[in-house]
C-alpha atoms as a PDB file:
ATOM      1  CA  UNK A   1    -297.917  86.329  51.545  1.00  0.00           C
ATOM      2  CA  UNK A   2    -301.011  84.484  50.518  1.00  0.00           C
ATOM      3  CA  UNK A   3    -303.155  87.578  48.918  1.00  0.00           C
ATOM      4  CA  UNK A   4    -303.040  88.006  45.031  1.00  0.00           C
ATOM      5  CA  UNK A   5    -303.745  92.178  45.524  1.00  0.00           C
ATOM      6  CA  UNK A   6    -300.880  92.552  48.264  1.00  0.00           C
ATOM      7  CA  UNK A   7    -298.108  90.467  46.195  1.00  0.00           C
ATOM      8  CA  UNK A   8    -299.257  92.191  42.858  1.00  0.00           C
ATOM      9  CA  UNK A   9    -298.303  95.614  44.455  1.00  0.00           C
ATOM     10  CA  UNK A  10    -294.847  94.384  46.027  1.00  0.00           C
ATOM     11  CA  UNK A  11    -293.991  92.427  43.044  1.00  0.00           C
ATOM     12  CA  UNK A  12    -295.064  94.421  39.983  1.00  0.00           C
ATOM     13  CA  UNK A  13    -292.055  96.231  38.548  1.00  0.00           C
ATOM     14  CA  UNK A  14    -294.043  99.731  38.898  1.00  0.00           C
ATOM     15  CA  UNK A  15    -294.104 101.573  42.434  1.00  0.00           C
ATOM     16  CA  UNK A  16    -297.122 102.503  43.922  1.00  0.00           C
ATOM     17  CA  UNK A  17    -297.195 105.925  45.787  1.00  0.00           C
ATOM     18  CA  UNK A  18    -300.282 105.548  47.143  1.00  0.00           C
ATOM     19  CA  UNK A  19    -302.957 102.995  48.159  1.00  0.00           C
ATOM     20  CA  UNK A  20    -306.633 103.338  49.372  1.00  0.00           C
ATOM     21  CA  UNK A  21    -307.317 100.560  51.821  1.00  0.00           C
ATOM     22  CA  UNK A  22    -311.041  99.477  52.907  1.00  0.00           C
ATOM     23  CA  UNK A  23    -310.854  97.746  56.281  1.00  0.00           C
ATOM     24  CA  UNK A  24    -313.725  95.659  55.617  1.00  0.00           C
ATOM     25  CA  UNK A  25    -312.723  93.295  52.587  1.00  0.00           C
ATOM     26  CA  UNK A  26    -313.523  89.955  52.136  1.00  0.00           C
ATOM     27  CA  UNK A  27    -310.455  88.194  51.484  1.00  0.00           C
ATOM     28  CA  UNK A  28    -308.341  89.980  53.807  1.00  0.00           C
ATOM     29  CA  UNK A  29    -308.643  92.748  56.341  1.00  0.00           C
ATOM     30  CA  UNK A  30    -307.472  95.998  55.401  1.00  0.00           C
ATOM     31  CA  UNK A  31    -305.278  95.764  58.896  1.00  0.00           C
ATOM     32  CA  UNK A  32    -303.520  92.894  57.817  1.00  0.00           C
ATOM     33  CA  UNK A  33    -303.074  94.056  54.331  1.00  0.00           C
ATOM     34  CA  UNK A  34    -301.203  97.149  55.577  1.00  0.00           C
ATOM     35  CA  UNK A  35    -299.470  94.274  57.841  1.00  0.00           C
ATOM     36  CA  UNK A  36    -298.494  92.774  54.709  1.00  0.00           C
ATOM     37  CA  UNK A  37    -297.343  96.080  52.733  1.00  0.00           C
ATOM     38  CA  UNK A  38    -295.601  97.682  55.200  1.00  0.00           C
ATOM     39  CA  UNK A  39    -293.749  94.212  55.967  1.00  0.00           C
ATOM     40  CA  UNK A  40    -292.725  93.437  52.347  1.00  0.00           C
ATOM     41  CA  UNK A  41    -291.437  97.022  51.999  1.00  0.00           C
ATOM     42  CA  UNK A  42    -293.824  99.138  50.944  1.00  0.00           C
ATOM     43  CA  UNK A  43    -293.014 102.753  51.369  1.00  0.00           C
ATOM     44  CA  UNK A  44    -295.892 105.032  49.926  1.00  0.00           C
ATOM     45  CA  UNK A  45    -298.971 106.391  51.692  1.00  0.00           C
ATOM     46  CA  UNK A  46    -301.367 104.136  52.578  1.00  0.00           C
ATOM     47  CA  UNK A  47    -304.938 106.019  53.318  1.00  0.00           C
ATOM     48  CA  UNK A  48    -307.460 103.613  55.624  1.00  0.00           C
ATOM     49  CA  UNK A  49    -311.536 104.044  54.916  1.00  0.00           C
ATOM     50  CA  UNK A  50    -313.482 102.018  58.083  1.00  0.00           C
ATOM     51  CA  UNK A  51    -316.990 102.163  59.735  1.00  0.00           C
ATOM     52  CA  UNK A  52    -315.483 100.972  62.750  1.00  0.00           C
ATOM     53  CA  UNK A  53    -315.935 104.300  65.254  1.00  0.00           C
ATOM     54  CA  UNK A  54    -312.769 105.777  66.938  1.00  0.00           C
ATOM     55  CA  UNK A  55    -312.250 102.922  70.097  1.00  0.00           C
ATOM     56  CA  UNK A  56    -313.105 100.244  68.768  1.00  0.00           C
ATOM     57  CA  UNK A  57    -310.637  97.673  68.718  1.00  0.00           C
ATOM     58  CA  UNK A  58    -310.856  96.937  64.964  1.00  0.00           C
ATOM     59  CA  UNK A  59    -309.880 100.269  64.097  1.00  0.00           C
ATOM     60  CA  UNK A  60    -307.108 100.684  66.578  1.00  0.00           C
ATOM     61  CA  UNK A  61    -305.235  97.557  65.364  1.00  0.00           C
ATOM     62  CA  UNK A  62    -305.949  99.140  61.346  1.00  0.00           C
ATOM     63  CA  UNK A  63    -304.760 102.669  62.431  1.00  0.00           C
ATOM     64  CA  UNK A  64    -301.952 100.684  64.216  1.00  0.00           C
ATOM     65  CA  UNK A  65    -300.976  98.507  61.020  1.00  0.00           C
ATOM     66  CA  UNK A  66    -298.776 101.245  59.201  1.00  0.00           C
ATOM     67  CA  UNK A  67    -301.707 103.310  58.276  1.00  0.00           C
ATOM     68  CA  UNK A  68    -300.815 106.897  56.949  1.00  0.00           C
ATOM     69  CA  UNK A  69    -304.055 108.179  57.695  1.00  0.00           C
ATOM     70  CA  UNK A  70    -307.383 106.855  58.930  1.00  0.00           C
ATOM     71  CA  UNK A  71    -310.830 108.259  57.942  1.00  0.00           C
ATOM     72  CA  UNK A  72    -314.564 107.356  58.217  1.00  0.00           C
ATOM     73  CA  UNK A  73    -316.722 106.153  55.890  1.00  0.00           C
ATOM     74  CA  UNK A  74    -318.778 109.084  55.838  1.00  0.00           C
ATOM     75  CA  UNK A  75    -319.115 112.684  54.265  1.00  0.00           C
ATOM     76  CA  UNK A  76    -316.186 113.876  56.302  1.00  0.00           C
ATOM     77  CA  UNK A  77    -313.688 111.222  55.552  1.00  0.00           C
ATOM     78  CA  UNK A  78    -314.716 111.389  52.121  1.00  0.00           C
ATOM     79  CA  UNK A  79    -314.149 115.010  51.998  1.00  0.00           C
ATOM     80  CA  UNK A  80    -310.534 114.244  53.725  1.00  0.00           C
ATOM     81  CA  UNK A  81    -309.990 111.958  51.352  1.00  0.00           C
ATOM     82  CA  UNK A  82    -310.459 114.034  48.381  1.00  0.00           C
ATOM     83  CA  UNK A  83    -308.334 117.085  50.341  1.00  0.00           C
ATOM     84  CA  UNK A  84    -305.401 114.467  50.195  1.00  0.00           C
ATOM     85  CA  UNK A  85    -305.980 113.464  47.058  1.00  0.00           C
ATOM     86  CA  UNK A  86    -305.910 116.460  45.472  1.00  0.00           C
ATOM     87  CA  UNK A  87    -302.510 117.565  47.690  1.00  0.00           C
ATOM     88  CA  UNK A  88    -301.173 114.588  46.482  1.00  0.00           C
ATOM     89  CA  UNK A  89    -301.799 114.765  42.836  1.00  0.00           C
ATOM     90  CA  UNK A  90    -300.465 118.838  42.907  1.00  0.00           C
ATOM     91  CA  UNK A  91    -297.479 117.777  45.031  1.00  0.00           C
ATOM     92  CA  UNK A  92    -296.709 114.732  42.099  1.00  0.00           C
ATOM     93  CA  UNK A  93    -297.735 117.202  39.510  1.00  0.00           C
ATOM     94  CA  UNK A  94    -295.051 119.681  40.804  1.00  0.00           C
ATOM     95  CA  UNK A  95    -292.386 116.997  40.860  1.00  0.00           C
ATOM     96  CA  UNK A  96    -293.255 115.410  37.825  1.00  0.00           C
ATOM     97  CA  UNK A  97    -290.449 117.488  35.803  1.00  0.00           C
ATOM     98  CA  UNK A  98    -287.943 115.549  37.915  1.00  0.00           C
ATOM     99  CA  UNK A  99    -288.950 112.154  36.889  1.00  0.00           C
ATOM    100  CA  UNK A 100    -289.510 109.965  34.418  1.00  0.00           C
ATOM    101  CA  UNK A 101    -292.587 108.933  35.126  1.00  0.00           C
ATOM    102  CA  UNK A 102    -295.214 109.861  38.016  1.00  0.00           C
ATOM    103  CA  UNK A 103    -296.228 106.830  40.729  1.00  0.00           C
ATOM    104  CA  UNK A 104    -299.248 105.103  39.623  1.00  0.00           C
ATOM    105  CA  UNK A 105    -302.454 105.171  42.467  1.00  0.00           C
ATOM    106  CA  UNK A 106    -304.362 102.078  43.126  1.00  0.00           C
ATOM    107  CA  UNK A 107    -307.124 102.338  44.441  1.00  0.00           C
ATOM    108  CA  UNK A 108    -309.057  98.928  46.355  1.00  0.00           C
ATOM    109  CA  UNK A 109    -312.956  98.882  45.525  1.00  0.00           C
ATOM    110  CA  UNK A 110    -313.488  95.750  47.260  1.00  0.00           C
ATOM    111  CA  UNK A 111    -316.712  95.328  48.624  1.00  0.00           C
ATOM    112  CA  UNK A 112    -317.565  95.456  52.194  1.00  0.00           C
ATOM    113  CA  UNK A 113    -317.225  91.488  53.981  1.00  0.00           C
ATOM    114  CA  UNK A 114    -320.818  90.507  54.772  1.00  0.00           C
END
């Protein structure tokens, strides 16, 4: 595992619940930084942002990584993204009484590879 980001998140001694991945990174793809998650063991939702339009062979192999969900960079899919979010923070806000402390969320700003 040769990216810093992807062996921070299996490593660190906190679990994530949930990631927001950006196909287009320049270091590593967001495809094979699912590859990477999802191989080392990671078990919480992973939401995918792309540009790539449905088809296109990019975006099939993301969706195909281990991808929870998949949305477009655009008004819709950041609309979806917000819907989850806010499901997911009143779900973890519900269940926070049974645990000692909630998952943290990470969230990948990387810019876009040029």
């Amino acid at each position: 595992m040769n990216n810093p980001q992807v062996r921070l998140i299996l490593e660190e001694k906190r679990e994530y619940a949930l990631v927001l991945m950006d196909n287009q990174m320049p270091v590593l793809t967001g495809e094979k930084a699912t590859r990477q998650l999802r191989a080392g063991g990671f078990k919480g939702m992973i939401i995918g942002m792309t540009g790539d339009p449905h088809g296109c062979s990019e975006r099939d192999e993301f969706e195909a990584a281990g991808l929870s969900l998949c949305v477009d960079k655009d008004t819709p899919g950041i609309r979806r993204v917000y819907q989850v979010l806010g499901s997911f923070a009143l779900n973890e806000e519900l269940s926070a009484g049974s645990s000692s402390s909630p998952p943290a969320l990470l969230v990948d700003q990387a810019s876009p590879a040029k």
